[in-house]
PDB file of N, CA and C in Angstrom:
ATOM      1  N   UNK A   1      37.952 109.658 144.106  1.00  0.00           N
ATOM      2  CA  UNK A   1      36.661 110.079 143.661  1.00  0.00           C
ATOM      3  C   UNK A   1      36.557 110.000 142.123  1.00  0.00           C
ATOM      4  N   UNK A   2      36.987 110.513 141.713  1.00  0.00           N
ATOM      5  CA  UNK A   2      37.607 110.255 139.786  1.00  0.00           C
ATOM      6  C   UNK A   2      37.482 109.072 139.675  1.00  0.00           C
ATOM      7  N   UNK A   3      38.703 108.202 139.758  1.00  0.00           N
ATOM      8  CA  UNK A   3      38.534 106.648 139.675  1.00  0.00           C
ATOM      9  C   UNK A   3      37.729 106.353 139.968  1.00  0.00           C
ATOM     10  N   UNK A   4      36.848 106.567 140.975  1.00  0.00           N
ATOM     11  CA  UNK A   4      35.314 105.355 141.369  1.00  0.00           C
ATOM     12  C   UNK A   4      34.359 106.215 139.835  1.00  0.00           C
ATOM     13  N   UNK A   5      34.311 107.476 139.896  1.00  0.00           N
ATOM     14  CA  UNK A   5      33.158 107.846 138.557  1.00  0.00           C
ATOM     15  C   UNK A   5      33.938 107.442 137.299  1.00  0.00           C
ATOM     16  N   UNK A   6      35.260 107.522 136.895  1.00  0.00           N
ATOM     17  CA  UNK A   6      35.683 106.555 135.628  1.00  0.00           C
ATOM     18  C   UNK A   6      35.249 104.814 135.814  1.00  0.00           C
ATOM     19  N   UNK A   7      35.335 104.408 136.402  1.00  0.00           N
ATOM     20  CA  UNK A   7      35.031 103.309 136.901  1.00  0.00           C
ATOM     21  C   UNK A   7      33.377 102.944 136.862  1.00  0.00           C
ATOM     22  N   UNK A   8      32.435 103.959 136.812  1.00  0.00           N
ATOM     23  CA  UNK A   8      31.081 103.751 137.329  1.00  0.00           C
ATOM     24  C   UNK A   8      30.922 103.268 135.402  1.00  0.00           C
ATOM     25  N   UNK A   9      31.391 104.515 135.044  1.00  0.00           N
ATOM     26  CA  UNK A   9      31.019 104.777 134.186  1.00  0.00           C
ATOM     27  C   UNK A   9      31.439 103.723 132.603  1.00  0.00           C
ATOM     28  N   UNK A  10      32.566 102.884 133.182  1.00  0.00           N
ATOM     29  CA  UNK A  10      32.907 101.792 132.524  1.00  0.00           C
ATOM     30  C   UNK A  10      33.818 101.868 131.212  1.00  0.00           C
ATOM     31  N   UNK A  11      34.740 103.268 131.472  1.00  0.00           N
ATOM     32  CA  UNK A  11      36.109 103.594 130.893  1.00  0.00           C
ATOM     33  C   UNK A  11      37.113 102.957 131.176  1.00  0.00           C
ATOM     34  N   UNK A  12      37.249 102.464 132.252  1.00  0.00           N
ATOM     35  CA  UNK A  12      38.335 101.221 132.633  1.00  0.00           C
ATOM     36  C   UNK A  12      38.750 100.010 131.515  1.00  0.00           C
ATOM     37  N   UNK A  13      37.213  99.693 131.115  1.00  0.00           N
ATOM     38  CA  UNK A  13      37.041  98.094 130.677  1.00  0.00           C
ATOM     39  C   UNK A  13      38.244  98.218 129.652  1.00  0.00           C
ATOM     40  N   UNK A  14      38.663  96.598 129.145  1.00  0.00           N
ATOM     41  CA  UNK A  14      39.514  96.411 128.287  1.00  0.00           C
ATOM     42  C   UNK A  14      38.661  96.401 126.869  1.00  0.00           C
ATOM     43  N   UNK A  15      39.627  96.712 125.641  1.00  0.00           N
ATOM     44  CA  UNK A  15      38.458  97.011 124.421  1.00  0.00           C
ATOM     45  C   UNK A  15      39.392  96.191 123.581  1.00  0.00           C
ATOM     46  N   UNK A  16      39.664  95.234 123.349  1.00  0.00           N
ATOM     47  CA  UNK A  16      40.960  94.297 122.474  1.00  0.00           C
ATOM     48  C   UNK A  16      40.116  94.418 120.903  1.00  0.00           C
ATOM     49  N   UNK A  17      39.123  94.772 120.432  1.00  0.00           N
ATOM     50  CA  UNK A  17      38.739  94.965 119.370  1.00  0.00           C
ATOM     51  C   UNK A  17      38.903  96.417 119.000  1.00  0.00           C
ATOM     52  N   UNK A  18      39.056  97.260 119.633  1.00  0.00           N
ATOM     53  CA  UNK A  18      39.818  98.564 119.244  1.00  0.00           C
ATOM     54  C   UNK A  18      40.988  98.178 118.937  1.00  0.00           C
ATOM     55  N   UNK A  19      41.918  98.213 119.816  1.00  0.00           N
ATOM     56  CA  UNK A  19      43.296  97.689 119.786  1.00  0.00           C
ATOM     57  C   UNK A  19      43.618  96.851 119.015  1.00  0.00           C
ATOM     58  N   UNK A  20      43.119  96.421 118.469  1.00  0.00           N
ATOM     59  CA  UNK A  20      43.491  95.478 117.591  1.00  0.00           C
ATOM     60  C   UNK A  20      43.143  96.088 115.560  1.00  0.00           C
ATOM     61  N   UNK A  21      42.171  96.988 115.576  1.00  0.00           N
ATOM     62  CA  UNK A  21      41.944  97.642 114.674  1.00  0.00           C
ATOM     63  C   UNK A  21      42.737  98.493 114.829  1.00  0.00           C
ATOM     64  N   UNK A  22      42.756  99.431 116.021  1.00  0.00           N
ATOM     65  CA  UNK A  22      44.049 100.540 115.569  1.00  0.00           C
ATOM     66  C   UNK A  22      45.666 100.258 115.474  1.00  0.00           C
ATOM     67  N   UNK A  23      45.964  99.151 115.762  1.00  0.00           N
ATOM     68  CA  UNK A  23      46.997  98.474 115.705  1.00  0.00           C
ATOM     69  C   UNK A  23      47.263  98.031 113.770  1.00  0.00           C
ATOM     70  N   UNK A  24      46.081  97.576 113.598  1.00  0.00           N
ATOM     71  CA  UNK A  24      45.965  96.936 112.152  1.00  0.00           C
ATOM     72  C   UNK A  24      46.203  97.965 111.506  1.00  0.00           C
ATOM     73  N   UNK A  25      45.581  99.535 111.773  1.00  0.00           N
ATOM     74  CA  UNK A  25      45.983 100.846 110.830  1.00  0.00           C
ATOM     75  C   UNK A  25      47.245 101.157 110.452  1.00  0.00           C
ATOM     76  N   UNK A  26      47.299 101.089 111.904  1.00  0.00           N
ATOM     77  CA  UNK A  26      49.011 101.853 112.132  1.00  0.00           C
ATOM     78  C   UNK A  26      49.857 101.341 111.519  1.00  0.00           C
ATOM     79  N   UNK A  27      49.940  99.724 111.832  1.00  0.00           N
ATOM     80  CA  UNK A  27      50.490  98.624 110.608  1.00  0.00           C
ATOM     81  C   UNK A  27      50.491  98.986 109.029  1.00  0.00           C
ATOM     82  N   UNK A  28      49.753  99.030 108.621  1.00  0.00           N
ATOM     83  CA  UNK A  28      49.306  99.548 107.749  1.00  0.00           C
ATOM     84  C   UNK A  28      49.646 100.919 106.750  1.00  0.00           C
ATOM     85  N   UNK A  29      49.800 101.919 107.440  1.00  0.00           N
ATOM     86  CA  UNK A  29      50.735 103.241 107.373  1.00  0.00           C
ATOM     87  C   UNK A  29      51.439 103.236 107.303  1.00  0.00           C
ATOM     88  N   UNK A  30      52.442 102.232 108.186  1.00  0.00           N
ATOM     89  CA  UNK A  30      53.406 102.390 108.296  1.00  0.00           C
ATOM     90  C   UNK A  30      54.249 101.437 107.436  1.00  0.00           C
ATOM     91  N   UNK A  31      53.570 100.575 107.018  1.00  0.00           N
ATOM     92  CA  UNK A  31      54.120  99.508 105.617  1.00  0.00           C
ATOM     93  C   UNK A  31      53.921 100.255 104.445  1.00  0.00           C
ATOM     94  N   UNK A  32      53.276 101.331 104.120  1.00  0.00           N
ATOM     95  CA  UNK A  32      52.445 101.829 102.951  1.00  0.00           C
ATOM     96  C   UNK A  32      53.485 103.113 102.896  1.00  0.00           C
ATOM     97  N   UNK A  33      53.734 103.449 104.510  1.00  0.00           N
ATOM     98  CA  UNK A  33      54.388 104.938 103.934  1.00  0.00           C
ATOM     99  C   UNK A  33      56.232 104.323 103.740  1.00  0.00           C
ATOM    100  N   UNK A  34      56.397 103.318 104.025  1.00  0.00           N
ATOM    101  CA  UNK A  34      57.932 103.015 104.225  1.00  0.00           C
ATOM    102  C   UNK A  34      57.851 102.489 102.148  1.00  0.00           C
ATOM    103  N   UNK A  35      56.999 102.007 102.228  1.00  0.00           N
ATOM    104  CA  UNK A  35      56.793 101.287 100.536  1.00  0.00           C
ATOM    105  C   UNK A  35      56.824 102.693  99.897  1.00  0.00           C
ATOM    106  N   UNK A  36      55.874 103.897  99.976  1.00  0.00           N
ATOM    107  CA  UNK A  36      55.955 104.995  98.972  1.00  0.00           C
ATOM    108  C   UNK A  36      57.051 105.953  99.155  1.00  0.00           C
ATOM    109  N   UNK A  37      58.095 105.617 100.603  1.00  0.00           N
ATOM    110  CA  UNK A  37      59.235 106.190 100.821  1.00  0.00           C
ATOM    111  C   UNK A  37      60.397 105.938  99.633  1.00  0.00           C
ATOM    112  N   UNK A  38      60.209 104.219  99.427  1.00  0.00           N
ATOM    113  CA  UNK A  38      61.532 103.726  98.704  1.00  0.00           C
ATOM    114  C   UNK A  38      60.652 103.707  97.269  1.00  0.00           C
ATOM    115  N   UNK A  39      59.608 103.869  96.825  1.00  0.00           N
ATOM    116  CA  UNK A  39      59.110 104.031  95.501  1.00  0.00           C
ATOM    117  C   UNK A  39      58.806 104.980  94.552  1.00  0.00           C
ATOM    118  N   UNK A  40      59.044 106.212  95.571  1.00  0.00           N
ATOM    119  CA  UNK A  40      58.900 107.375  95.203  1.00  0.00           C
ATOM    120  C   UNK A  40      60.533 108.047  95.073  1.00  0.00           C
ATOM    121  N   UNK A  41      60.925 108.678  94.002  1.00  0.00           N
ATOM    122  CA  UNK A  41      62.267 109.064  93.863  1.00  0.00           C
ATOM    123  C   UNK A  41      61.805 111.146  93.592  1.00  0.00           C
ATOM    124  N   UNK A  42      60.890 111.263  93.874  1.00  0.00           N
ATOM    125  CA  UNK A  42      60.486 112.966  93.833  1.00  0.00           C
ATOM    126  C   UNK A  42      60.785 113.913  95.179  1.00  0.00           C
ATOM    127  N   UNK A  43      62.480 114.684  95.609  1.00  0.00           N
ATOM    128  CA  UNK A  43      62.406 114.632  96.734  1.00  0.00           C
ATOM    129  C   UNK A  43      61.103 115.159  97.470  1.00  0.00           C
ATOM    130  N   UNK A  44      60.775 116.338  96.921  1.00  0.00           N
ATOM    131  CA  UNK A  44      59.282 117.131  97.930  1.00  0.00           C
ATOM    132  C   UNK A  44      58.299 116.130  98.323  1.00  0.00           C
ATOM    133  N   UNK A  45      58.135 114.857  97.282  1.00  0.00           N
ATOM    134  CA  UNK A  45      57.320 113.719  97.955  1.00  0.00           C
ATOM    135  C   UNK A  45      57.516 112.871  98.956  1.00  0.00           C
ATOM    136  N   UNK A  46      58.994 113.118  99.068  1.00  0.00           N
ATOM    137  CA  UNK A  46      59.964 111.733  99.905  1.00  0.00           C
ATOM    138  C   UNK A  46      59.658 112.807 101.188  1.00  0.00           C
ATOM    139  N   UNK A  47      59.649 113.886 101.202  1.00  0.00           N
ATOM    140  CA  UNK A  47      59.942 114.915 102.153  1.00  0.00           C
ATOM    141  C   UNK A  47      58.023 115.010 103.107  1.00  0.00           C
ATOM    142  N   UNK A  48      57.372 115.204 102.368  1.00  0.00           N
ATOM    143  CA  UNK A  48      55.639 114.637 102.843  1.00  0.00           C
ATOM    144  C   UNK A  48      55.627 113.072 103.415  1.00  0.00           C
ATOM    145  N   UNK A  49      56.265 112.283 102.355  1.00  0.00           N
ATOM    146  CA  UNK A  49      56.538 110.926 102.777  1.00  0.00           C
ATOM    147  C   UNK A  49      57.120 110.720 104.039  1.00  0.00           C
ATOM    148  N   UNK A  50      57.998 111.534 104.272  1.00  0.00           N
ATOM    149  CA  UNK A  50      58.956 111.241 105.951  1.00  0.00           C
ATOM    150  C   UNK A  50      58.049 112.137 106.732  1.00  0.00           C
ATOM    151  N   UNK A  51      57.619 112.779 106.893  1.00  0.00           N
ATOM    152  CA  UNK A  51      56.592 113.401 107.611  1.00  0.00           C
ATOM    153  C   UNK A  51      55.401 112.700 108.010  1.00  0.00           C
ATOM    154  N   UNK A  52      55.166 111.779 107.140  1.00  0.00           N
ATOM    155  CA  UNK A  52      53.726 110.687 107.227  1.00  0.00           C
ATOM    156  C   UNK A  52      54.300 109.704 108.434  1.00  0.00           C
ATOM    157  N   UNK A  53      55.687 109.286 108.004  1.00  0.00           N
ATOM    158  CA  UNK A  53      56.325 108.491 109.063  1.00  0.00           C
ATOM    159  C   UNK A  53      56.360 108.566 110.104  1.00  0.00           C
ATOM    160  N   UNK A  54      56.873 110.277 110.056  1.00  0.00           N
ATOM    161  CA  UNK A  54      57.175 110.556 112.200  1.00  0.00           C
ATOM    162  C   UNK A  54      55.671 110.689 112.524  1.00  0.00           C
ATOM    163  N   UNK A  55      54.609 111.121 111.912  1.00  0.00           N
ATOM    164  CA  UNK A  55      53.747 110.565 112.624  1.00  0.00           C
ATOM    165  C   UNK A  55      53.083 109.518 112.721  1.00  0.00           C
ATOM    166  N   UNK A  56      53.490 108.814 111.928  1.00  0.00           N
ATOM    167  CA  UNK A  56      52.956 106.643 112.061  1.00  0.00           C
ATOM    168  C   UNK A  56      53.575 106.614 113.184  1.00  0.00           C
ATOM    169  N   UNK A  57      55.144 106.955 113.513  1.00  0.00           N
ATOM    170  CA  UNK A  57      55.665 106.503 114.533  1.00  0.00           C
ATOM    171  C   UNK A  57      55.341 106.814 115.787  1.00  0.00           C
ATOM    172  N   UNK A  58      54.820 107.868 115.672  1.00  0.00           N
ATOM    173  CA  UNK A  58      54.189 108.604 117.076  1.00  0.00           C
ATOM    174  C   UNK A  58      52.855 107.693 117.428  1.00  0.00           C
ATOM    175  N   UNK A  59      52.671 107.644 116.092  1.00  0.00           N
ATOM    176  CA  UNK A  59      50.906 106.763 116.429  1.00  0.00           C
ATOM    177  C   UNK A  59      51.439 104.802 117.069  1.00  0.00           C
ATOM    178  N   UNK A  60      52.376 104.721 116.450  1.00  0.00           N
ATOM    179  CA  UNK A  60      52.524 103.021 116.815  1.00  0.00           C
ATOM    180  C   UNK A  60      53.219 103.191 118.533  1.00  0.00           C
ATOM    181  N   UNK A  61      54.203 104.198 118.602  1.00  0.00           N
ATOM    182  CA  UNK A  61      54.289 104.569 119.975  1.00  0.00           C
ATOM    183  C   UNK A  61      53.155 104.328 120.816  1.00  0.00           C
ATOM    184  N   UNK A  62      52.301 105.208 120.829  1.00  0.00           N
ATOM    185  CA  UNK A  62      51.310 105.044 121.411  1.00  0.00           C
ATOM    186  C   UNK A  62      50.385 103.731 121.467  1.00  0.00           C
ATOM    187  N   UNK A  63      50.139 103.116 120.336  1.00  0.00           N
ATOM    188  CA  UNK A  63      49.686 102.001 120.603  1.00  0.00           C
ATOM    189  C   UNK A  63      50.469 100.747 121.265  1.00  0.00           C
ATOM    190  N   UNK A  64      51.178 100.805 120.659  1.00  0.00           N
ATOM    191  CA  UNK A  64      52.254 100.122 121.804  1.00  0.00           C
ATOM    192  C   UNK A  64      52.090 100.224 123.615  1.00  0.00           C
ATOM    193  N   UNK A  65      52.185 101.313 124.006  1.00  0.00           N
ATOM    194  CA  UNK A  65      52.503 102.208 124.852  1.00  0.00           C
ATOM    195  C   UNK A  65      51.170 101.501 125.517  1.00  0.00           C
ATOM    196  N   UNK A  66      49.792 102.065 125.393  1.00  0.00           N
ATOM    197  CA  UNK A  66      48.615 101.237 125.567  1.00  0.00           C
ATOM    198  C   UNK A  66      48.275  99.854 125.832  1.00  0.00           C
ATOM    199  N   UNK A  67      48.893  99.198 124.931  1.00  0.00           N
ATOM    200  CA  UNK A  67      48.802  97.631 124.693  1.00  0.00           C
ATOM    201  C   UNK A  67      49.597  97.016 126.136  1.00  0.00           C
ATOM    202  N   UNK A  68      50.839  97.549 126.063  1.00  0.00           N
ATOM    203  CA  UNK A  68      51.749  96.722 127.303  1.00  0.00           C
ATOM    204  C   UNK A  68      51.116  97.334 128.364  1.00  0.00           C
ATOM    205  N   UNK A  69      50.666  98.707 128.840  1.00  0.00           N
ATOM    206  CA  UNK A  69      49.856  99.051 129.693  1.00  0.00           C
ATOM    207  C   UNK A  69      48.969  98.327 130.191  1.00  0.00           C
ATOM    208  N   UNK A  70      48.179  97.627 129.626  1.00  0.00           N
ATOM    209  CA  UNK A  70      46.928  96.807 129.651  1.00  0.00           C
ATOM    210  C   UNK A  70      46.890  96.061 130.930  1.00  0.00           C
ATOM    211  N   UNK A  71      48.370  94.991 129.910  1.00  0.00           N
ATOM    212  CA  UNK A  71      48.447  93.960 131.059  1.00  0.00           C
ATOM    213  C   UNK A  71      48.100  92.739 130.770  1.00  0.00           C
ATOM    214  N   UNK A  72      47.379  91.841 131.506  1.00  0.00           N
ATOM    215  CA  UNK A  72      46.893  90.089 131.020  1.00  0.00           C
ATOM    216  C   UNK A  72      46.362  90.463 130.024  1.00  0.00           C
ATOM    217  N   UNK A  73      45.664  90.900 128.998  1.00  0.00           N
ATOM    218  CA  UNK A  73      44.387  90.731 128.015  1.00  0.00           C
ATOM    219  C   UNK A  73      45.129  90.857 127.018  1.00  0.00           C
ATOM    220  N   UNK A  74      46.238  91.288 126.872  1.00  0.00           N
ATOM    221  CA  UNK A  74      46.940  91.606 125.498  1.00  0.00           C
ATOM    222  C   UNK A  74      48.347  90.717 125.525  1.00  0.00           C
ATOM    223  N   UNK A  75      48.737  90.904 126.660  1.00  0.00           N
ATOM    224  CA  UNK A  75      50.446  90.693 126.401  1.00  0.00           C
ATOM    225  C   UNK A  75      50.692  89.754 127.427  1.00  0.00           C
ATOM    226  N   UNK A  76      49.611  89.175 128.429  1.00  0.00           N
ATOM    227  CA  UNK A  76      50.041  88.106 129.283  1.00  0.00           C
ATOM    228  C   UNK A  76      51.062  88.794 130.334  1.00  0.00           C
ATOM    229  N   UNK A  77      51.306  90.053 130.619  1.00  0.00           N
ATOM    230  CA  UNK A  77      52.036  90.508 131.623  1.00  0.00           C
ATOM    231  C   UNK A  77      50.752  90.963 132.633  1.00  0.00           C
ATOM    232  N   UNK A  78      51.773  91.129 133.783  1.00  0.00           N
ATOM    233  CA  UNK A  78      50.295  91.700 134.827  1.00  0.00           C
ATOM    234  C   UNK A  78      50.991  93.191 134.892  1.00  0.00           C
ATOM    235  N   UNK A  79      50.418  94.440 134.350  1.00  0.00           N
ATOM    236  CA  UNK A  79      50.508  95.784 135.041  1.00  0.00           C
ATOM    237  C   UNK A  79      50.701  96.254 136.620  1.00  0.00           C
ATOM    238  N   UNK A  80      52.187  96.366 136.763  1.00  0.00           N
ATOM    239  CA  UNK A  80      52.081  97.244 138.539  1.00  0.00           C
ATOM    240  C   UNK A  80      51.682  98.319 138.460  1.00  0.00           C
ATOM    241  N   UNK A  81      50.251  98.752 139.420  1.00  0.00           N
ATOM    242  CA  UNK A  81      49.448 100.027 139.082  1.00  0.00           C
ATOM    243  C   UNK A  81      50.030 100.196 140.798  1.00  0.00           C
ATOM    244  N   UNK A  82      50.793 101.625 140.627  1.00  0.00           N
ATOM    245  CA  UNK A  82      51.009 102.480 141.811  1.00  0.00           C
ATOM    246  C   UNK A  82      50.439 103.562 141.975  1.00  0.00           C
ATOM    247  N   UNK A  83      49.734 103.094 142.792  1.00  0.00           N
ATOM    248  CA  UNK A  83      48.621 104.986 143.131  1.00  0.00           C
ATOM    249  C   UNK A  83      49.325 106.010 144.738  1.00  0.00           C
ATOM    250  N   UNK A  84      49.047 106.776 144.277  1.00  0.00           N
ATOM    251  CA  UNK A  84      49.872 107.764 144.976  1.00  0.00           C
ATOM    252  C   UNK A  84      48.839 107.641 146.457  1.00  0.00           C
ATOM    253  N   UNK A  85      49.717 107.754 147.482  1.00  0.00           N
ATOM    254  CA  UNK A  85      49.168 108.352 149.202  1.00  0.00           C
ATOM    255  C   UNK A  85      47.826 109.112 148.591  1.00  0.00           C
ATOM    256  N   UNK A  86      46.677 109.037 149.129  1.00  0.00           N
ATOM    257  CA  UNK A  86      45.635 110.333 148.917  1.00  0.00           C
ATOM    258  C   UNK A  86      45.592 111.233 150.010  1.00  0.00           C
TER     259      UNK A  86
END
């Protein structure tokens, strides 16, 4: 019942122009905070600085995580979707 109203409602669809912008961020952060990691020699900054990291990393996790999820539209794999007995 869920799935058919996520489905009506057209939350399913694939969005490769999101994904691909939040991918570009994360990129982004995470080149920027690894650059102000090794450019910055102030520890309390290095210490905010590694903190920026574990959460880039949490964030590229996730996009990651999403992306191979997908399936054909991103990564050319096909997703095995196992749905439980109802």
């Amino acid at each position: 019942m869920l799935a058919r109203r996520i489905g009506a409602e057209g939350l399913r669809q694939r969005r490769p122009a999101y994904y691909l912008a939040r991918l570009s961020l994360v990129t982004l952060m995470f080149l920027g905070g690894w650059k102000a990691f090794f450019l910055i020699r102030i520890v309390l900054v290095a210490a905010v600085t590694a903190a920026f990291l574990a959460v880039t990393f949490g964030q590229a996790a996730l996009v990651i995580h999403a992306v191979l999820k997908a399936g054909p539209d991103f990564t050319g794999r096909v997703a095995i979707v196992v749905q439980p007995n109802a």
